[in-house]
Every structure is written in structure tokens, then in C-alpha cells.
PDB file of N, CA and C in Angstrom:
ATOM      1  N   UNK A   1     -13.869 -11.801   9.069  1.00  0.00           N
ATOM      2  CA  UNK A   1     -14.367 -12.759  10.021  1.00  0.00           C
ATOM      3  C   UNK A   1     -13.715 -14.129   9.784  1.00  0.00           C
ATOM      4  N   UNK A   2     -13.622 -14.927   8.625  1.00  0.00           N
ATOM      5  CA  UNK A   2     -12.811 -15.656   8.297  1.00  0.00           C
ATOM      6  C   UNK A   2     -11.892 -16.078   8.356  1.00  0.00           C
ATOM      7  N   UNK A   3     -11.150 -14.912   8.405  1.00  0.00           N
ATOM      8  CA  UNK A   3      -9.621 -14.669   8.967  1.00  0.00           C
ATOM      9  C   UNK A   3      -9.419 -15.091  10.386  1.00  0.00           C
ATOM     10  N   UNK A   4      -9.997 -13.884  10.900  1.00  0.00           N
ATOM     11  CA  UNK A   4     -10.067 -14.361  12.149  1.00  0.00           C
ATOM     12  C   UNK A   4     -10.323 -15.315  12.834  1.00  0.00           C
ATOM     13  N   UNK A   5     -11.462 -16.538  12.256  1.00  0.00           N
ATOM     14  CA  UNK A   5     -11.037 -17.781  13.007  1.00  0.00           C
ATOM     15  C   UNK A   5     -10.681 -18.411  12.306  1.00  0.00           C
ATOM     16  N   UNK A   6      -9.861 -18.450  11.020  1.00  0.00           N
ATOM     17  CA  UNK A   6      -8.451 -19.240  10.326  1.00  0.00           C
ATOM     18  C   UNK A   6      -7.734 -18.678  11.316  1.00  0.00           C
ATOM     19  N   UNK A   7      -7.154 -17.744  12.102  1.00  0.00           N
ATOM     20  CA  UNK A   7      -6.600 -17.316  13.004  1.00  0.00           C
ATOM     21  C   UNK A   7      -6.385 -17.740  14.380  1.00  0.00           C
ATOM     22  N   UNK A   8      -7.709 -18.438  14.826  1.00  0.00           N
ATOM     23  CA  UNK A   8      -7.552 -19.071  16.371  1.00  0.00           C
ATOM     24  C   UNK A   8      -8.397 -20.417  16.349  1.00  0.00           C
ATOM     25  N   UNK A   9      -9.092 -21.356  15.263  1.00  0.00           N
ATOM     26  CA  UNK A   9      -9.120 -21.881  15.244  1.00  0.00           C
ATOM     27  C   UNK A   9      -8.475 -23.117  15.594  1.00  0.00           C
ATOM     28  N   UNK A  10      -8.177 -24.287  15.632  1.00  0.00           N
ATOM     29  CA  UNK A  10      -7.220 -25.043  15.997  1.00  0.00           C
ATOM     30  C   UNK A  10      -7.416 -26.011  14.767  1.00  0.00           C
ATOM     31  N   UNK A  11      -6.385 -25.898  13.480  1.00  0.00           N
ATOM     32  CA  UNK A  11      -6.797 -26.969  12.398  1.00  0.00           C
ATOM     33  C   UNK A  11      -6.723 -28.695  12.011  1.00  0.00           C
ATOM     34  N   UNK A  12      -6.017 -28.922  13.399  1.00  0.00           N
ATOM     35  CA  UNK A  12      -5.972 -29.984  13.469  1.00  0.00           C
ATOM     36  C   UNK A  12      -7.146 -31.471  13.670  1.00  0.00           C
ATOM     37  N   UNK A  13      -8.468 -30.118  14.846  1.00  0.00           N
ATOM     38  CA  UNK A  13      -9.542 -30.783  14.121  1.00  0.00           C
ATOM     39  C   UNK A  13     -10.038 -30.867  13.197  1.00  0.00           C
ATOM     40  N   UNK A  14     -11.144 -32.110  13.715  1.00  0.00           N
ATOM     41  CA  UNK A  14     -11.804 -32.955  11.938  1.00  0.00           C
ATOM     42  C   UNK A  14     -13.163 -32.006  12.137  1.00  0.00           C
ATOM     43  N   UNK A  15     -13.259 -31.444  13.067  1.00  0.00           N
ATOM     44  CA  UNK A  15     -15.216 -30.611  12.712  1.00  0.00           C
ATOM     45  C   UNK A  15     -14.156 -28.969  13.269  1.00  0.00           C
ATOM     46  N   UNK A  16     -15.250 -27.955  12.729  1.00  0.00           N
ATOM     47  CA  UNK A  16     -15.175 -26.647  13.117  1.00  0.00           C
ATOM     48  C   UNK A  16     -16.054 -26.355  14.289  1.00  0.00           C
ATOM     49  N   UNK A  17     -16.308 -26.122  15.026  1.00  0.00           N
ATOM     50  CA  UNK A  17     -16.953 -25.308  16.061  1.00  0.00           C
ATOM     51  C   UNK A  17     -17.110 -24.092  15.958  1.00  0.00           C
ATOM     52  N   UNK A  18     -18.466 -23.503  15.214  1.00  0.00           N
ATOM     53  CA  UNK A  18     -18.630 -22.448  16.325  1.00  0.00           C
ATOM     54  C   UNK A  18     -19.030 -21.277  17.426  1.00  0.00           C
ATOM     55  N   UNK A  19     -17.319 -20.902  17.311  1.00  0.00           N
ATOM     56  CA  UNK A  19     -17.375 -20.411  18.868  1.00  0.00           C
ATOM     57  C   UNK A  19     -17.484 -18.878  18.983  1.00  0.00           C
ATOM     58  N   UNK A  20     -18.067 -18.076  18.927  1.00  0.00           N
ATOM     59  CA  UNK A  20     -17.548 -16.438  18.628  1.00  0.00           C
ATOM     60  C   UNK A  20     -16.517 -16.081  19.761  1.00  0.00           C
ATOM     61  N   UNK A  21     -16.627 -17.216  21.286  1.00  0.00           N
ATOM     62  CA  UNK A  21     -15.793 -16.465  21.897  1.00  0.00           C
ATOM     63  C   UNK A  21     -14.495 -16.987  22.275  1.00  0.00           C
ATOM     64  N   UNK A  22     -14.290 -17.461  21.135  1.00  0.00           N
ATOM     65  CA  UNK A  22     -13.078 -18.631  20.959  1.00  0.00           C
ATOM     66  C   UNK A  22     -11.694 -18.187  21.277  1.00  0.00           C
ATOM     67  N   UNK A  23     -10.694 -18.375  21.887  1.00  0.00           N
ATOM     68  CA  UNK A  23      -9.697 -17.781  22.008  1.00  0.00           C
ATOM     69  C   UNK A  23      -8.159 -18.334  21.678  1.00  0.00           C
ATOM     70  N   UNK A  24      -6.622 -17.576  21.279  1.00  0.00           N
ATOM     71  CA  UNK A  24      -5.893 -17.983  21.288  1.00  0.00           C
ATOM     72  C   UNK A  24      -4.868 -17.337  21.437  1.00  0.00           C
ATOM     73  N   UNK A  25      -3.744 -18.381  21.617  1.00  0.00           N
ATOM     74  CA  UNK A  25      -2.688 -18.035  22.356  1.00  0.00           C
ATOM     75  C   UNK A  25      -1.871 -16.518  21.136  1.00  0.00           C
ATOM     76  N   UNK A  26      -1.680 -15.738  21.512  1.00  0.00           N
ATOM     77  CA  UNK A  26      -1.098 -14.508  20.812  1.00  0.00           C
ATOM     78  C   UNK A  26       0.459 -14.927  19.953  1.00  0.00           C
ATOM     79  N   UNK A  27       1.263 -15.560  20.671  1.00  0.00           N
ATOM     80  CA  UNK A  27       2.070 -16.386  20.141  1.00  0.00           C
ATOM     81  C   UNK A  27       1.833 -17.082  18.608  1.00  0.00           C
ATOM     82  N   UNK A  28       0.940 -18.083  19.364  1.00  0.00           N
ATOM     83  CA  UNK A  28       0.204 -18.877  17.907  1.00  0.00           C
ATOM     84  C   UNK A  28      -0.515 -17.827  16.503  1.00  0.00           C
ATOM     85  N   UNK A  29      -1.006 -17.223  16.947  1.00  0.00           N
ATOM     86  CA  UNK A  29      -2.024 -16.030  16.028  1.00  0.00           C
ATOM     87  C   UNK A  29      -0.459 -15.643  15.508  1.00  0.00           C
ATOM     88  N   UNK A  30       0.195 -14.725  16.064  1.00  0.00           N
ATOM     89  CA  UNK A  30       1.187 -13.952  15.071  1.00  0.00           C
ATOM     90  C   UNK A  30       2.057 -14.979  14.412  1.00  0.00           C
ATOM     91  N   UNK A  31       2.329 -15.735  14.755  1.00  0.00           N
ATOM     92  CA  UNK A  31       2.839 -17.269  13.754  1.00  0.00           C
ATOM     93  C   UNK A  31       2.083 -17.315  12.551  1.00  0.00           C
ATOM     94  N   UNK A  32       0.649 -17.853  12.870  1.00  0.00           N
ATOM     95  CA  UNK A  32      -0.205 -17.807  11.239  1.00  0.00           C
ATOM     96  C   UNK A  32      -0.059 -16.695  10.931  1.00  0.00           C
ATOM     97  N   UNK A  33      -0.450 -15.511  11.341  1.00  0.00           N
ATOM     98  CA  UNK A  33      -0.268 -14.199  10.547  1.00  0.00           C
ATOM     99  C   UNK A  33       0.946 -13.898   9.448  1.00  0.00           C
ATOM    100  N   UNK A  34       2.057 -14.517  10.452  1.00  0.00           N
ATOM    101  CA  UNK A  34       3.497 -13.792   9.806  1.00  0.00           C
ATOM    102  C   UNK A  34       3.779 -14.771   8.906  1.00  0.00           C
ATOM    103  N   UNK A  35       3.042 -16.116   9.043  1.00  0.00           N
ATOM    104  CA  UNK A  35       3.371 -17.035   7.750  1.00  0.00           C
ATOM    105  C   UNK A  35       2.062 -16.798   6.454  1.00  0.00           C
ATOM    106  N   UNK A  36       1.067 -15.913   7.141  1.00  0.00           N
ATOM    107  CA  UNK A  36       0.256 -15.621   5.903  1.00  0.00           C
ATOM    108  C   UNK A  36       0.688 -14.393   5.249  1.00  0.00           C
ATOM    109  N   UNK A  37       1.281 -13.626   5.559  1.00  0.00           N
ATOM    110  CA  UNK A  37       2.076 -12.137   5.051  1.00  0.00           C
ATOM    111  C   UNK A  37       3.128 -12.370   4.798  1.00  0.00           C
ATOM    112  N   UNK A  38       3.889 -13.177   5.186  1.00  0.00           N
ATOM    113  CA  UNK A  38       5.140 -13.393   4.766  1.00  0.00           C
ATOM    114  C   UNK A  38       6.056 -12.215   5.341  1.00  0.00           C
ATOM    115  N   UNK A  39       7.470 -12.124   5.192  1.00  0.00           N
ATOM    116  CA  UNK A  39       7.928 -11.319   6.044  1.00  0.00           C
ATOM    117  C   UNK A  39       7.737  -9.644   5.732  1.00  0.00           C
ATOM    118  N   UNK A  40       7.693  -9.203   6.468  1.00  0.00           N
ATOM    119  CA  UNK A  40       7.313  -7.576   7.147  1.00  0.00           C
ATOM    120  C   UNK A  40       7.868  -6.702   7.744  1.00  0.00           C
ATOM    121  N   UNK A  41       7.747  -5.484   8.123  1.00  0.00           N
ATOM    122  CA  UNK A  41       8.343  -4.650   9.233  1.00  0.00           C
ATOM    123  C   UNK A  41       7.322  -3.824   9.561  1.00  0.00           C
ATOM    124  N   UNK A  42       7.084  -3.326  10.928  1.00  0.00           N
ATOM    125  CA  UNK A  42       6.116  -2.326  11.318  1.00  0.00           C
ATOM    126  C   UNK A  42       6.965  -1.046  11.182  1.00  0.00           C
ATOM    127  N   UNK A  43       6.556   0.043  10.461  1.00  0.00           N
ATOM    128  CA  UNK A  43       7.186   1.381  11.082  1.00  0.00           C
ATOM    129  C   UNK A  43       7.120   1.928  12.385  1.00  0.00           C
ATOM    130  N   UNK A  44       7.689   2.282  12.903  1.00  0.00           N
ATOM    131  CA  UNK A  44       8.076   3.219  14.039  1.00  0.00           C
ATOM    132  C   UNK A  44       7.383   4.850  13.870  1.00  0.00           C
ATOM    133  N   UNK A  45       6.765   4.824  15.047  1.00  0.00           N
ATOM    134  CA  UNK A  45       6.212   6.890  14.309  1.00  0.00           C
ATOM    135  C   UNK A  45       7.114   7.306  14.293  1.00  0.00           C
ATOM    136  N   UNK A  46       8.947   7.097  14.051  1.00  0.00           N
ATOM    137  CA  UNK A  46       9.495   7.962  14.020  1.00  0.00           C
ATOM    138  C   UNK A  46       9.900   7.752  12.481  1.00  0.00           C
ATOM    139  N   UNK A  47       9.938   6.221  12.146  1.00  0.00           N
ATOM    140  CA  UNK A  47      10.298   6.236  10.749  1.00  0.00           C
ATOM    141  C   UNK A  47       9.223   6.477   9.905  1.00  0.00           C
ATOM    142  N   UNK A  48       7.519   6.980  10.322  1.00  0.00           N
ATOM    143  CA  UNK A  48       6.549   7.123   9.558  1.00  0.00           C
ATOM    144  C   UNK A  48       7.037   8.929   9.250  1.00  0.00           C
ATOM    145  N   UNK A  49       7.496   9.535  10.229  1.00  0.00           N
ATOM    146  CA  UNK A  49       8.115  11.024  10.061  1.00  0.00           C
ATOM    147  C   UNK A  49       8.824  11.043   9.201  1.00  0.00           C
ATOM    148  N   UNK A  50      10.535  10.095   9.109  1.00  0.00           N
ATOM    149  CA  UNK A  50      11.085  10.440   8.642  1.00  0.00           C
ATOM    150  C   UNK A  50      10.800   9.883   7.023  1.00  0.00           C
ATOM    151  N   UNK A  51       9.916   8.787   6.776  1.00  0.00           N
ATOM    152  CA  UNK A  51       9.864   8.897   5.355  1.00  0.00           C
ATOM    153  C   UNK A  51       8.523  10.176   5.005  1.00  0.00           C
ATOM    154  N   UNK A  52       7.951  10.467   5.945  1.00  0.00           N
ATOM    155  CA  UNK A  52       7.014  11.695   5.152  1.00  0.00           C
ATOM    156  C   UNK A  52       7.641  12.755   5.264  1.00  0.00           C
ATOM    157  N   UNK A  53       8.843  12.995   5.773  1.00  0.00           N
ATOM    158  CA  UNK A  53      10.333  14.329   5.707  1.00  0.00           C
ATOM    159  C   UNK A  53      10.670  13.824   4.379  1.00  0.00           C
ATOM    160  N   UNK A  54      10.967  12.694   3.752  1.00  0.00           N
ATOM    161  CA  UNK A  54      11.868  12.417   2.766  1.00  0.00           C
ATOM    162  C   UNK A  54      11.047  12.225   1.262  1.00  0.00           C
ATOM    163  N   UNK A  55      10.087  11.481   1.632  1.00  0.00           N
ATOM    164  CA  UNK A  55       8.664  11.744   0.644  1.00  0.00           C
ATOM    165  C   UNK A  55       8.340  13.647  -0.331  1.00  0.00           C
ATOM    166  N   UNK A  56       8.394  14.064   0.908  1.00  0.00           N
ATOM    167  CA  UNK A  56       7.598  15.479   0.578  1.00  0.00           C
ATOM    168  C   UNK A  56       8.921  16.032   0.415  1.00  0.00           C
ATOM    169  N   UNK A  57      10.235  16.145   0.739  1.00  0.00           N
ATOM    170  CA  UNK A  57      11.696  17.014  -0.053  1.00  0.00           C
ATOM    171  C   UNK A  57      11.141  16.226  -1.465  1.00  0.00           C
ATOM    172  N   UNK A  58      11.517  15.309  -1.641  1.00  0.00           N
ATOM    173  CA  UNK A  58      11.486  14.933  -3.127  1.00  0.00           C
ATOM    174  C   UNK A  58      10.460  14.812  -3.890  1.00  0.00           C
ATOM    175  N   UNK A  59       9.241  15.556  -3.618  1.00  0.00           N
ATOM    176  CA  UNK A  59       8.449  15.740  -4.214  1.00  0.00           C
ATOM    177  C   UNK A  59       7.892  17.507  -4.527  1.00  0.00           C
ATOM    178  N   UNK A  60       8.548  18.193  -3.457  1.00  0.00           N
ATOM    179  CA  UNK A  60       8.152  19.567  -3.153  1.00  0.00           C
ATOM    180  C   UNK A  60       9.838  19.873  -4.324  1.00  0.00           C
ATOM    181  N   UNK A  61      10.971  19.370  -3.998  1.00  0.00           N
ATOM    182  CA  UNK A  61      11.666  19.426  -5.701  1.00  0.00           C
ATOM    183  C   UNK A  61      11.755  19.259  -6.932  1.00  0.00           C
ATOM    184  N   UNK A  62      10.827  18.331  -6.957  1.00  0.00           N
ATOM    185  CA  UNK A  62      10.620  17.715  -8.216  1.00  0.00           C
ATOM    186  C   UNK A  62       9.456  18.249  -8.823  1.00  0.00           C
ATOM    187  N   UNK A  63       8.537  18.705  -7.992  1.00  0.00           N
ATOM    188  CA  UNK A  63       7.624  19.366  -8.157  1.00  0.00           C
ATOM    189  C   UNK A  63       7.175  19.531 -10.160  1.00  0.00           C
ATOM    190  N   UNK A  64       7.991  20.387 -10.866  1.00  0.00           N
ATOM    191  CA  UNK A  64       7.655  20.634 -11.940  1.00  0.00           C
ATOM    192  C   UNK A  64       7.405  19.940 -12.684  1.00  0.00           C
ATOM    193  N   UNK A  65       8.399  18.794 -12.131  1.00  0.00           N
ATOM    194  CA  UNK A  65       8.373  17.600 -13.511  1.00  0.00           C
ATOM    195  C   UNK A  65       7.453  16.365 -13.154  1.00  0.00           C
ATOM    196  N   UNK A  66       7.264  16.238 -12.080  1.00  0.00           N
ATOM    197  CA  UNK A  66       6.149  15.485 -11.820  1.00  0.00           C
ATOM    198  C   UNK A  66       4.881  15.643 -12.290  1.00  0.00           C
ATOM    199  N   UNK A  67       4.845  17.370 -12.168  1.00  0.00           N
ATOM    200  CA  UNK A  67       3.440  17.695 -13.023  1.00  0.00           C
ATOM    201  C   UNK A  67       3.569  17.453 -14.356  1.00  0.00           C
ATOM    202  N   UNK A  68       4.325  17.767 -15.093  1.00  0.00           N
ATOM    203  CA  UNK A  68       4.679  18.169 -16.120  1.00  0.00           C
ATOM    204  C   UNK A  68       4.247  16.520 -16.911  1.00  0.00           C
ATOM    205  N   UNK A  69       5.071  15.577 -16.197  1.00  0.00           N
ATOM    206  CA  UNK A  69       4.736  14.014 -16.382  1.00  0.00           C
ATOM    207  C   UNK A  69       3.611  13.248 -16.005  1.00  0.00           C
ATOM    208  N   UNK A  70       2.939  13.607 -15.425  1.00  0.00           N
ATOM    209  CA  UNK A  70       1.463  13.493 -14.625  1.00  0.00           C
ATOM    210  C   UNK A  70       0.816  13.944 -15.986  1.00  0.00           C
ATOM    211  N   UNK A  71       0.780  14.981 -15.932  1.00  0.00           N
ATOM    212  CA  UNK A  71      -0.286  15.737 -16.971  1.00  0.00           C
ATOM    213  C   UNK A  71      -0.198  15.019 -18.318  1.00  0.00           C
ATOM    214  N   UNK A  72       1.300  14.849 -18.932  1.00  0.00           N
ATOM    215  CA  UNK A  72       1.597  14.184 -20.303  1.00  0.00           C
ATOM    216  C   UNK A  72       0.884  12.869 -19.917  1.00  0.00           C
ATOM    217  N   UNK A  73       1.114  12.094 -18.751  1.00  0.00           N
ATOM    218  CA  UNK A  73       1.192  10.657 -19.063  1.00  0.00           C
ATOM    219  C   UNK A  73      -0.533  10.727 -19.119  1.00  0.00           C
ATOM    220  N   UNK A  74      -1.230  11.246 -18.031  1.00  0.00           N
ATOM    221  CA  UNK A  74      -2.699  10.906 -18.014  1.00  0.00           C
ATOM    222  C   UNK A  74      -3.548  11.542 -19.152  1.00  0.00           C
ATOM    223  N   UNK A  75      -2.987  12.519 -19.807  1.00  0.00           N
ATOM    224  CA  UNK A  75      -3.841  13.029 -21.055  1.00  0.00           C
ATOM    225  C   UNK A  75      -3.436  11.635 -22.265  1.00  0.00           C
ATOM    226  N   UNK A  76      -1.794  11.035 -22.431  1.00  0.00           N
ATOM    227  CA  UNK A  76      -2.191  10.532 -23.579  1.00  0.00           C
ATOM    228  C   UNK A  76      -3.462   9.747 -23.936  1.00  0.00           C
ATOM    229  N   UNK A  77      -3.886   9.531 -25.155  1.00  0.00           N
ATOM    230  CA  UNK A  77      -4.990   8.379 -25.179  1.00  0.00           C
ATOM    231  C   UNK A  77      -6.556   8.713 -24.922  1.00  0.00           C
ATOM    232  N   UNK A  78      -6.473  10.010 -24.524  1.00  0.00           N
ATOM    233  CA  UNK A  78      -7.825  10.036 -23.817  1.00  0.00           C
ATOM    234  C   UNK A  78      -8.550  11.423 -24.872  1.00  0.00           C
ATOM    235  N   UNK A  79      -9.792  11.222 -24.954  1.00  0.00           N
ATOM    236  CA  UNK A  79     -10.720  12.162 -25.631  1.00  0.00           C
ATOM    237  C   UNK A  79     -10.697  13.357 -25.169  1.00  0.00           C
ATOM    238  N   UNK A  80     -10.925  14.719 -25.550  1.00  0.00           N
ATOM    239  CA  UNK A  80     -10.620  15.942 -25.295  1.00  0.00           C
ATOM    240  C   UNK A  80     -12.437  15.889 -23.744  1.00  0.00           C
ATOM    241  N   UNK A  81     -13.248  15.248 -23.764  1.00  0.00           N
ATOM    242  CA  UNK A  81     -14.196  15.180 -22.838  1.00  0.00           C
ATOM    243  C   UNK A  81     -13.444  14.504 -21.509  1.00  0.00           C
ATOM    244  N   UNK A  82     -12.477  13.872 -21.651  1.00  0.00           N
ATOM    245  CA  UNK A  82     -12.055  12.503 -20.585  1.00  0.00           C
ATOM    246  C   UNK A  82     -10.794  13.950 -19.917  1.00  0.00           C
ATOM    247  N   UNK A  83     -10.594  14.664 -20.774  1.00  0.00           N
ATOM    248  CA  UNK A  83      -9.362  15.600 -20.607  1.00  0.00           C
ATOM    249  C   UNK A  83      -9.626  16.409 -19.344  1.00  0.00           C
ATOM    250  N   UNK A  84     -11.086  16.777 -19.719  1.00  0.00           N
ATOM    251  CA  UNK A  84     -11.563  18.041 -18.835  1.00  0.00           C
ATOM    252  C   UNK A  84     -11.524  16.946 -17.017  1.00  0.00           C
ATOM    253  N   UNK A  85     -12.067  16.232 -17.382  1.00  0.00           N
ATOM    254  CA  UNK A  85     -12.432  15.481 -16.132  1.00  0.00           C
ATOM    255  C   UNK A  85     -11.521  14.928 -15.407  1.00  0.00           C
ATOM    256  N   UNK A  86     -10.585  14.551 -16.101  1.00  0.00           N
ATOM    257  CA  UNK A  86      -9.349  13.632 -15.250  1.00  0.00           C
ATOM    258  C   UNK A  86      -8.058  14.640 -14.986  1.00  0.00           C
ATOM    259  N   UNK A  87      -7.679  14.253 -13.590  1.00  0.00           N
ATOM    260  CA  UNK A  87      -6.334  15.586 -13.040  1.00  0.00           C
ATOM    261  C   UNK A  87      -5.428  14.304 -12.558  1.00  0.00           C
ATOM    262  N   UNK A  88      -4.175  15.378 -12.106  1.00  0.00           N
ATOM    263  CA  UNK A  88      -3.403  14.643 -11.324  1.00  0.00           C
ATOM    264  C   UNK A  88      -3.534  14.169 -10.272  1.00  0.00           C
ATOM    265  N   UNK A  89      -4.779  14.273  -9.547  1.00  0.00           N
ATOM    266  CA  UNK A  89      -5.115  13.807  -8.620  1.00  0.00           C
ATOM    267  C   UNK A  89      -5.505  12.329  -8.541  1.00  0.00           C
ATOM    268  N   UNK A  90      -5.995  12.048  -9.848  1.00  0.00           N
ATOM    269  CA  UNK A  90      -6.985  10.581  -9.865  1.00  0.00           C
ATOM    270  C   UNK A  90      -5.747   9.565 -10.565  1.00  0.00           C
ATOM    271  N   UNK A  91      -4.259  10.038 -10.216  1.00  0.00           N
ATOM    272  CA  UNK A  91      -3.411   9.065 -11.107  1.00  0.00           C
ATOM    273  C   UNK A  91      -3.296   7.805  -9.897  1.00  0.00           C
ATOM    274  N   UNK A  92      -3.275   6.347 -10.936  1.00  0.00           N
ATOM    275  CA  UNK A  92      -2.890   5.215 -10.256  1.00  0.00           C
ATOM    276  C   UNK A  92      -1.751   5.035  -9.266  1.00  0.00           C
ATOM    277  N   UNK A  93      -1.648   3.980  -8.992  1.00  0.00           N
ATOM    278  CA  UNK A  93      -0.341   3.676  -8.326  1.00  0.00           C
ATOM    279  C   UNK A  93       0.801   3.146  -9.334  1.00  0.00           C
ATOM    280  N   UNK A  94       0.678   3.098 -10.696  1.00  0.00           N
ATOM    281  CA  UNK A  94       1.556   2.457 -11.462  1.00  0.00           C
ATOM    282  C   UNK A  94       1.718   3.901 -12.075  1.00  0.00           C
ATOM    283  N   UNK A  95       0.964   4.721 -12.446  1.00  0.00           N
ATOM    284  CA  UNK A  95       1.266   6.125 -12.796  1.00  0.00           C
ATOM    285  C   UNK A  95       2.264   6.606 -12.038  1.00  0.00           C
ATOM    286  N   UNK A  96       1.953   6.503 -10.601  1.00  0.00           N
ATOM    287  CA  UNK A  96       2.893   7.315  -9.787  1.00  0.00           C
ATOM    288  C   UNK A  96       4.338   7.057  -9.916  1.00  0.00           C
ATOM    289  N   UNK A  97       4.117   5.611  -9.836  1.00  0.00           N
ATOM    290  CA  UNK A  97       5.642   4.821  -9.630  1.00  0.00           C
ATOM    291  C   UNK A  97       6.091   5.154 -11.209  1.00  0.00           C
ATOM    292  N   UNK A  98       5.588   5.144 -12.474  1.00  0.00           N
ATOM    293  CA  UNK A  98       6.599   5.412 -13.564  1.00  0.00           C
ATOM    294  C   UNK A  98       6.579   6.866 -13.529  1.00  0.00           C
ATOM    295  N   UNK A  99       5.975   8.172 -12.836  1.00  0.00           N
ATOM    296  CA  UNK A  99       6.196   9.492 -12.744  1.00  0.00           C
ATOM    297  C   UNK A  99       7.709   9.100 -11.871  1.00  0.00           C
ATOM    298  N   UNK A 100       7.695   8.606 -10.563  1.00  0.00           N
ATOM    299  CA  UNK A 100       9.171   8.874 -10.020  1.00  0.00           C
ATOM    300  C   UNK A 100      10.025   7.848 -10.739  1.00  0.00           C
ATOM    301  N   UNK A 101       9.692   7.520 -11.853  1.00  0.00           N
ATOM    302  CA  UNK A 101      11.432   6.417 -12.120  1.00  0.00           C
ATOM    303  C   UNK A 101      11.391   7.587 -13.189  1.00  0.00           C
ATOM    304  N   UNK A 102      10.470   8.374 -13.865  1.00  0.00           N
ATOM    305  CA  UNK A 102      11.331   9.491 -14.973  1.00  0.00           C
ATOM    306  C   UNK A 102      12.226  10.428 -13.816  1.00  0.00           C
ATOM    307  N   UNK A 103      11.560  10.829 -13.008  1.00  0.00           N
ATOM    308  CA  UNK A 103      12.272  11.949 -11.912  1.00  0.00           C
ATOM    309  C   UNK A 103      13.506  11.206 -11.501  1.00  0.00           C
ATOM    310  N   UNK A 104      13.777   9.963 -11.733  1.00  0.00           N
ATOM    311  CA  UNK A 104      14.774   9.042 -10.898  1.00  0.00           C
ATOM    312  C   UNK A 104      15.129   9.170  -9.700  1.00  0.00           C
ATOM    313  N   UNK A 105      13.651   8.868  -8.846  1.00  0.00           N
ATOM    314  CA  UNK A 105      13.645   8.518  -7.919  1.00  0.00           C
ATOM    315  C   UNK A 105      12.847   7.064  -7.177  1.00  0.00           C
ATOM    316  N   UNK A 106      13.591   6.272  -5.944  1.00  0.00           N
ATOM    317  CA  UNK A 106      12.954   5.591  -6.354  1.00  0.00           C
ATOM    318  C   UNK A 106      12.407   5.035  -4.605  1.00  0.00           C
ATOM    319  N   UNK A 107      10.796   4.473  -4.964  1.00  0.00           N
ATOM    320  CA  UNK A 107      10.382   4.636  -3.982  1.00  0.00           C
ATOM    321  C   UNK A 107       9.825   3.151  -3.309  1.00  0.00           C
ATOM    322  N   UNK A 108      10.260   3.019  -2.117  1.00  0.00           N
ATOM    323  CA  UNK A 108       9.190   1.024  -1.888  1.00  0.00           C
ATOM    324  C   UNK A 108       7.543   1.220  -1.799  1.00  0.00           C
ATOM    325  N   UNK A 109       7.586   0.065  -1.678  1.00  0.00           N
ATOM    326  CA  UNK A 109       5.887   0.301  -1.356  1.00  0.00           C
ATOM    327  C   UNK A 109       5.566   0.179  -0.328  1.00  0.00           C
ATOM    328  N   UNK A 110       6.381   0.297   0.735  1.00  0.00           N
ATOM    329  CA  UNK A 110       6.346   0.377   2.435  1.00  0.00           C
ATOM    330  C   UNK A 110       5.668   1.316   2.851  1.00  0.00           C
TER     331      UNK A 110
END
């Protein structure tokens, strides 16, 4: 909600108003937006295909060693009780990303 009228607000006034049905120019809005995100790209459904074509080859190959590194990395450290409970399923996002730099592969966060 906040966002949103940091979004169409006008900050140049000295009081806030407000307005729930406040409106603004679309122009202006994607200006603050793209200067609050900083720069970006939207995918295309065709480039959301082709990285889940390119995602899943290099993972449906790598297959063994991913597990193989999954399993080593999330068991070290942990109690034979923490063992039973935790899979490759519940690995982080920093897990993942050092599973594909052993596979040497390498992936954005796009």
C-alpha cells in the first residue's frame, strides 16, 4: 500500500492527502518504479520456455552429481535426527547456486 502511493503521490507537496482514488500518469509511475528497481528486463513467454528448455537439459544431465552434492553439502554438520528430516528438496538458494558452480554451470538470478 505504501508503495503504491510513494508511486502516485505527487512529492513535491508539503502535506499528504489521503486519496484512495488518487491517480497517475503511467509514464510517471514506471519512472519511480524503474528508478526504485534499478535496471531490469521482463521475460518474454518465449524466453520463460527457452530458459526452462535450458534449465531442465542441465539439470536432467547433471542429474547425479547434483544429488550426489546436494546430499554431501546438506548432511555436513547436521545430527543424525536433522539427517532423517532434511532432503534435497529444502536446499537454499546459496546451496543451489554452489551445487551448480561444482557442476560448472552457471546460472543468473533472472
Amino acid at each position: 500500500m505504501l508503495l503504491c502511493r510513494y508511486l502516485v503521490e505527487d512529492n513535491s507537496d508539503t502535506y499528504v492527502l489521503l486519496d484512495m482514488e488518487r491517480e497517475a500518469e503511467l509514464v510517471r509511475v514506471l519512472s519511480i518504479l524503474k528508478t526504485l528497481l534499478g535496471g531490469y528486463t521482463l521475460n518474454t513467454a518465449q524466453d520463460e520456455a527457452r530458459i526452462y528448455r535450458e534449465v531442465s537439459a542441465l539439470v536432467t544431465n547433471s542429474r547425479k552429481f547434483i544429488r550426489d552434492y546436494l546430499v554431501t553439502t546438506l548432511m555436513e554438520g547436521r545430527t543424525k535426527a536433522d539427517r532423517t528430516r532434511y532432503s534435497a528438496e529444502t536446499a537454499s538458494l546459496e546451496e543451489l547456486d554452489a551445487t551448480f558452480e561444482y557442476i560448472d554451470a552457471t546460472l543468473s538470478h533472472r
